[in-house]
N, C-alpha and C. Protein backbone atom coordinates (compact mmCIF):
# COMPACT_ATOMS: atom_id res chain seq x y z
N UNK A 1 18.12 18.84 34.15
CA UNK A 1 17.43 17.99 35.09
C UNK A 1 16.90 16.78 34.34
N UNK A 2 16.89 15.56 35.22
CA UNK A 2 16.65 14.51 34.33
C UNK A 2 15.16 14.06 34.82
N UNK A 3 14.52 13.24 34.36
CA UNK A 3 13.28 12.67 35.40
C UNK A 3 12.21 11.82 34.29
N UNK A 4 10.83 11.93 34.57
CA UNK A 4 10.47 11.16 33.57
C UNK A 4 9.39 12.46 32.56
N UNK A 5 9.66 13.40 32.90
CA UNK A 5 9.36 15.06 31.85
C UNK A 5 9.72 14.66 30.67
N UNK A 6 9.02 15.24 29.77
CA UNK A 6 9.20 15.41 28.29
C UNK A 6 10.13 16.53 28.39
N UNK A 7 10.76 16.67 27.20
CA UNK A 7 12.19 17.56 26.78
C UNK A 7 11.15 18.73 25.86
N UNK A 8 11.11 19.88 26.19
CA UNK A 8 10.37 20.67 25.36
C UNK A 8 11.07 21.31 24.33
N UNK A 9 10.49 21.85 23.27
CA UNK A 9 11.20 22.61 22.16
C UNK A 9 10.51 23.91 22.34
N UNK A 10 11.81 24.97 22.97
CA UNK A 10 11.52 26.08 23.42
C UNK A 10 11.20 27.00 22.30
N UNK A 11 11.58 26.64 20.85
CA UNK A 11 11.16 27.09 19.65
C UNK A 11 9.00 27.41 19.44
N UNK A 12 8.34 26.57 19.83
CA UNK A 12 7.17 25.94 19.95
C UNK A 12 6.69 26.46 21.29
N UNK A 13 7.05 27.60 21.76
CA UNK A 13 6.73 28.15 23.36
C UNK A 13 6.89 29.91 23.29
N UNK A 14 5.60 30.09 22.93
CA UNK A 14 5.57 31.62 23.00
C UNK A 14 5.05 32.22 24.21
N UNK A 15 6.04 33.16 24.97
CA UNK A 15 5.56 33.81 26.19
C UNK A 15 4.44 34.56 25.85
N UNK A 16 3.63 35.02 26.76
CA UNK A 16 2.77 36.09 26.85
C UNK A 16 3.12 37.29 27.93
N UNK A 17 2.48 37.11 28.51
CA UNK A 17 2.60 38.04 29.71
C UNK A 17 2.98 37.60 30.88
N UNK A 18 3.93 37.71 31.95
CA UNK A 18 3.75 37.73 33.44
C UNK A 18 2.45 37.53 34.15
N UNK A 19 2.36 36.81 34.57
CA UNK A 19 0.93 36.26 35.86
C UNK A 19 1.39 36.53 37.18
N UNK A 20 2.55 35.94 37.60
CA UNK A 20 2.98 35.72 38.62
C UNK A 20 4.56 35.71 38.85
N UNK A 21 4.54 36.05 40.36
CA UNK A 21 6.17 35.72 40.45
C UNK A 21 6.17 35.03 41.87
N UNK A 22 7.12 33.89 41.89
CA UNK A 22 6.97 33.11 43.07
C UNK A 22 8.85 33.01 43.48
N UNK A 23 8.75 32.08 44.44
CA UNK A 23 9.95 31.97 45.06
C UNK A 23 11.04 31.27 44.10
N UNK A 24 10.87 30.52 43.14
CA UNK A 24 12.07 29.94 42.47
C UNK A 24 11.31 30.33 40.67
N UNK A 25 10.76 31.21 40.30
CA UNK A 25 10.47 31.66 38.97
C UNK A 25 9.44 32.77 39.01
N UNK A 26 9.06 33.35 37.52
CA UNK A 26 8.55 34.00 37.16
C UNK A 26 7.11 33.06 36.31
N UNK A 27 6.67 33.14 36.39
CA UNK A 27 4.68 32.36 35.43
C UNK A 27 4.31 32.80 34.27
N UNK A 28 4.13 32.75 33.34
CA UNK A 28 3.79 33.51 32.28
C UNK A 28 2.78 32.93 31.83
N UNK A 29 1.60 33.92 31.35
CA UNK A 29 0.71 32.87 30.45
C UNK A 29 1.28 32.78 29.09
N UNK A 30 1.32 31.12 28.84
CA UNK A 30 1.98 31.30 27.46
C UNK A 30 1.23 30.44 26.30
N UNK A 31 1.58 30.07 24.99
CA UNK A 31 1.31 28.92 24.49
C UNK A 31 2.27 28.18 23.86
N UNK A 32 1.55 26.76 23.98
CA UNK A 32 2.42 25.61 23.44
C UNK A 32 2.02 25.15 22.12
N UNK A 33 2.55 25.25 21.28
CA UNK A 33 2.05 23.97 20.14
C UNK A 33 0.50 24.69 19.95
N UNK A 34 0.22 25.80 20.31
CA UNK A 34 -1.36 26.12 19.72
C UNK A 34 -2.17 25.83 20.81
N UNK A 35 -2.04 25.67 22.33
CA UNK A 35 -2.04 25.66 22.94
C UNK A 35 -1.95 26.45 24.15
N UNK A 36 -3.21 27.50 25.59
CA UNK A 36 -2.99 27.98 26.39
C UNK A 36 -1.93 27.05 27.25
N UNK A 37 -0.78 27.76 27.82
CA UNK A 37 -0.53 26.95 29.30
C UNK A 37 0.07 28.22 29.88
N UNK A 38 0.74 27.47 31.11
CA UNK A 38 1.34 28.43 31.95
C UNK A 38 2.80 27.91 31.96
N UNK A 39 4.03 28.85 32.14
CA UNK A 39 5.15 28.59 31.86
C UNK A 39 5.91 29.05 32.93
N UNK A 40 6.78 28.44 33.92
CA UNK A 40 7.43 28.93 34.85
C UNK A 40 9.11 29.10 34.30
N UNK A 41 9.10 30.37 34.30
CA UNK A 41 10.75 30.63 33.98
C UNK A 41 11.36 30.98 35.52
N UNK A 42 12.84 29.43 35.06
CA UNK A 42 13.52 29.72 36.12
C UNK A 42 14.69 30.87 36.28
N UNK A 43 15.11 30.84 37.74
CA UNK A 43 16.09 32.39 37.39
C UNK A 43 17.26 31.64 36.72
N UNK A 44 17.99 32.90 36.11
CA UNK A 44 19.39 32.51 35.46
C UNK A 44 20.40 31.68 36.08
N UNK A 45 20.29 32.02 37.60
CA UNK A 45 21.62 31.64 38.40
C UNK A 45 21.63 30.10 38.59
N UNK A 46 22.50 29.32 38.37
CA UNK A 46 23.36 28.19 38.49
C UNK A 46 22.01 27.62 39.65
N UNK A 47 20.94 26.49 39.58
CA UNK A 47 20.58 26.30 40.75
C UNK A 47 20.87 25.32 41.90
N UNK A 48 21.17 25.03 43.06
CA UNK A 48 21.01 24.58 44.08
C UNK A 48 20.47 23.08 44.08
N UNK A 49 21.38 22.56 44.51
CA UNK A 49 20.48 21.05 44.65
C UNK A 49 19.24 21.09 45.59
N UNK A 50 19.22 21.79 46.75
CA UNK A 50 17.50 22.17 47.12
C UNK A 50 16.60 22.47 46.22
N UNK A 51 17.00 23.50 45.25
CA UNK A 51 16.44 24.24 44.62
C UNK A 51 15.85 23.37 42.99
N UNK A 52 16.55 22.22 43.25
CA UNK A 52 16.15 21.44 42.01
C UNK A 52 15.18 20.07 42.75
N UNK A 53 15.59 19.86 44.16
CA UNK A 53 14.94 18.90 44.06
C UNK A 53 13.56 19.69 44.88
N UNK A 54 13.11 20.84 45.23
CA UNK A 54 11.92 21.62 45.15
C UNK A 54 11.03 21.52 44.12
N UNK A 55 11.90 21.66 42.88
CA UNK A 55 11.08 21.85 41.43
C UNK A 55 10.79 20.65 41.23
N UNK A 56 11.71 19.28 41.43
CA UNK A 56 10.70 18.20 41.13
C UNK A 56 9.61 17.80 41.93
N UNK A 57 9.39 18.39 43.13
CA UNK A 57 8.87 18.30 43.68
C UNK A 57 7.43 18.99 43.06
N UNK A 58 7.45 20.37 42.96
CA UNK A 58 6.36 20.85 42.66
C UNK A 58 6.06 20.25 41.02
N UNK A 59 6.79 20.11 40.51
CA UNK A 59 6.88 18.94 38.54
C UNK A 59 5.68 17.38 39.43
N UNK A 60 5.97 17.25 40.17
CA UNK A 60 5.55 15.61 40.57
C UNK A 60 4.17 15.74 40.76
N UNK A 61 3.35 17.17 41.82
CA UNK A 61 2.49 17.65 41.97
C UNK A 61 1.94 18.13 40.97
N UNK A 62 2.17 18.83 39.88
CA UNK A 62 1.34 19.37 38.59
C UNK A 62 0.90 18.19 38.03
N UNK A 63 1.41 16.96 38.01
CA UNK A 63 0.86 16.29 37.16
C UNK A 63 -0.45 15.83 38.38
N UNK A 64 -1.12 15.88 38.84
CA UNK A 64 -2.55 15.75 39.28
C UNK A 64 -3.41 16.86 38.80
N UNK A 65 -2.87 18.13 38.44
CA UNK A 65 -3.76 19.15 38.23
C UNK A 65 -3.72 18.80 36.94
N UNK A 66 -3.40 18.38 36.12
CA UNK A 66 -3.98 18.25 34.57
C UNK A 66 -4.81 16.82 34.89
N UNK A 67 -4.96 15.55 35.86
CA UNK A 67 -5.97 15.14 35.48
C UNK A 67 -7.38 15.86 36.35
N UNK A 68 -7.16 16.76 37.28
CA UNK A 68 -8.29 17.19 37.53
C UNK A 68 -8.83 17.77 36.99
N UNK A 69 -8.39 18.54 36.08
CA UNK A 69 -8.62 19.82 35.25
C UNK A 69 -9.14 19.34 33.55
């Protein structure tokens, strides 16, 4: 997926545990770089052009919760 997201280094991304499971992933609390966050893993299967332009959708929306937060 292309957009204006940073490219992460999945090396630098340690899962923790399961939080949640929603309609297009699984949540994990994880950390980044030394860092709490939360990590949505998507499913394996090939996704859907709905299904991608959903996620930018909800990608477009997260970025307000980090400046509220």
């Amino acid at each position: 997926m292309t957009g204006p997201w940073p490219q992460l280094n999945e090396n630098d991304l340690l899962l923790k545990r399961k939080i949640a499971k929603g309609g297009f992933g699984l949540i994990y609390e994880a950390e980044y770089q030394g860092k709490r966050v939360a990590a949505k893993q998507l499913p394996s299967r090939k996704p859907s052009y709905a299904d991608i332009t959903m996620m930018r959708h909800e990608l477009s929306l997260l970025q307000y919760v980090f400046i509220l937060f």
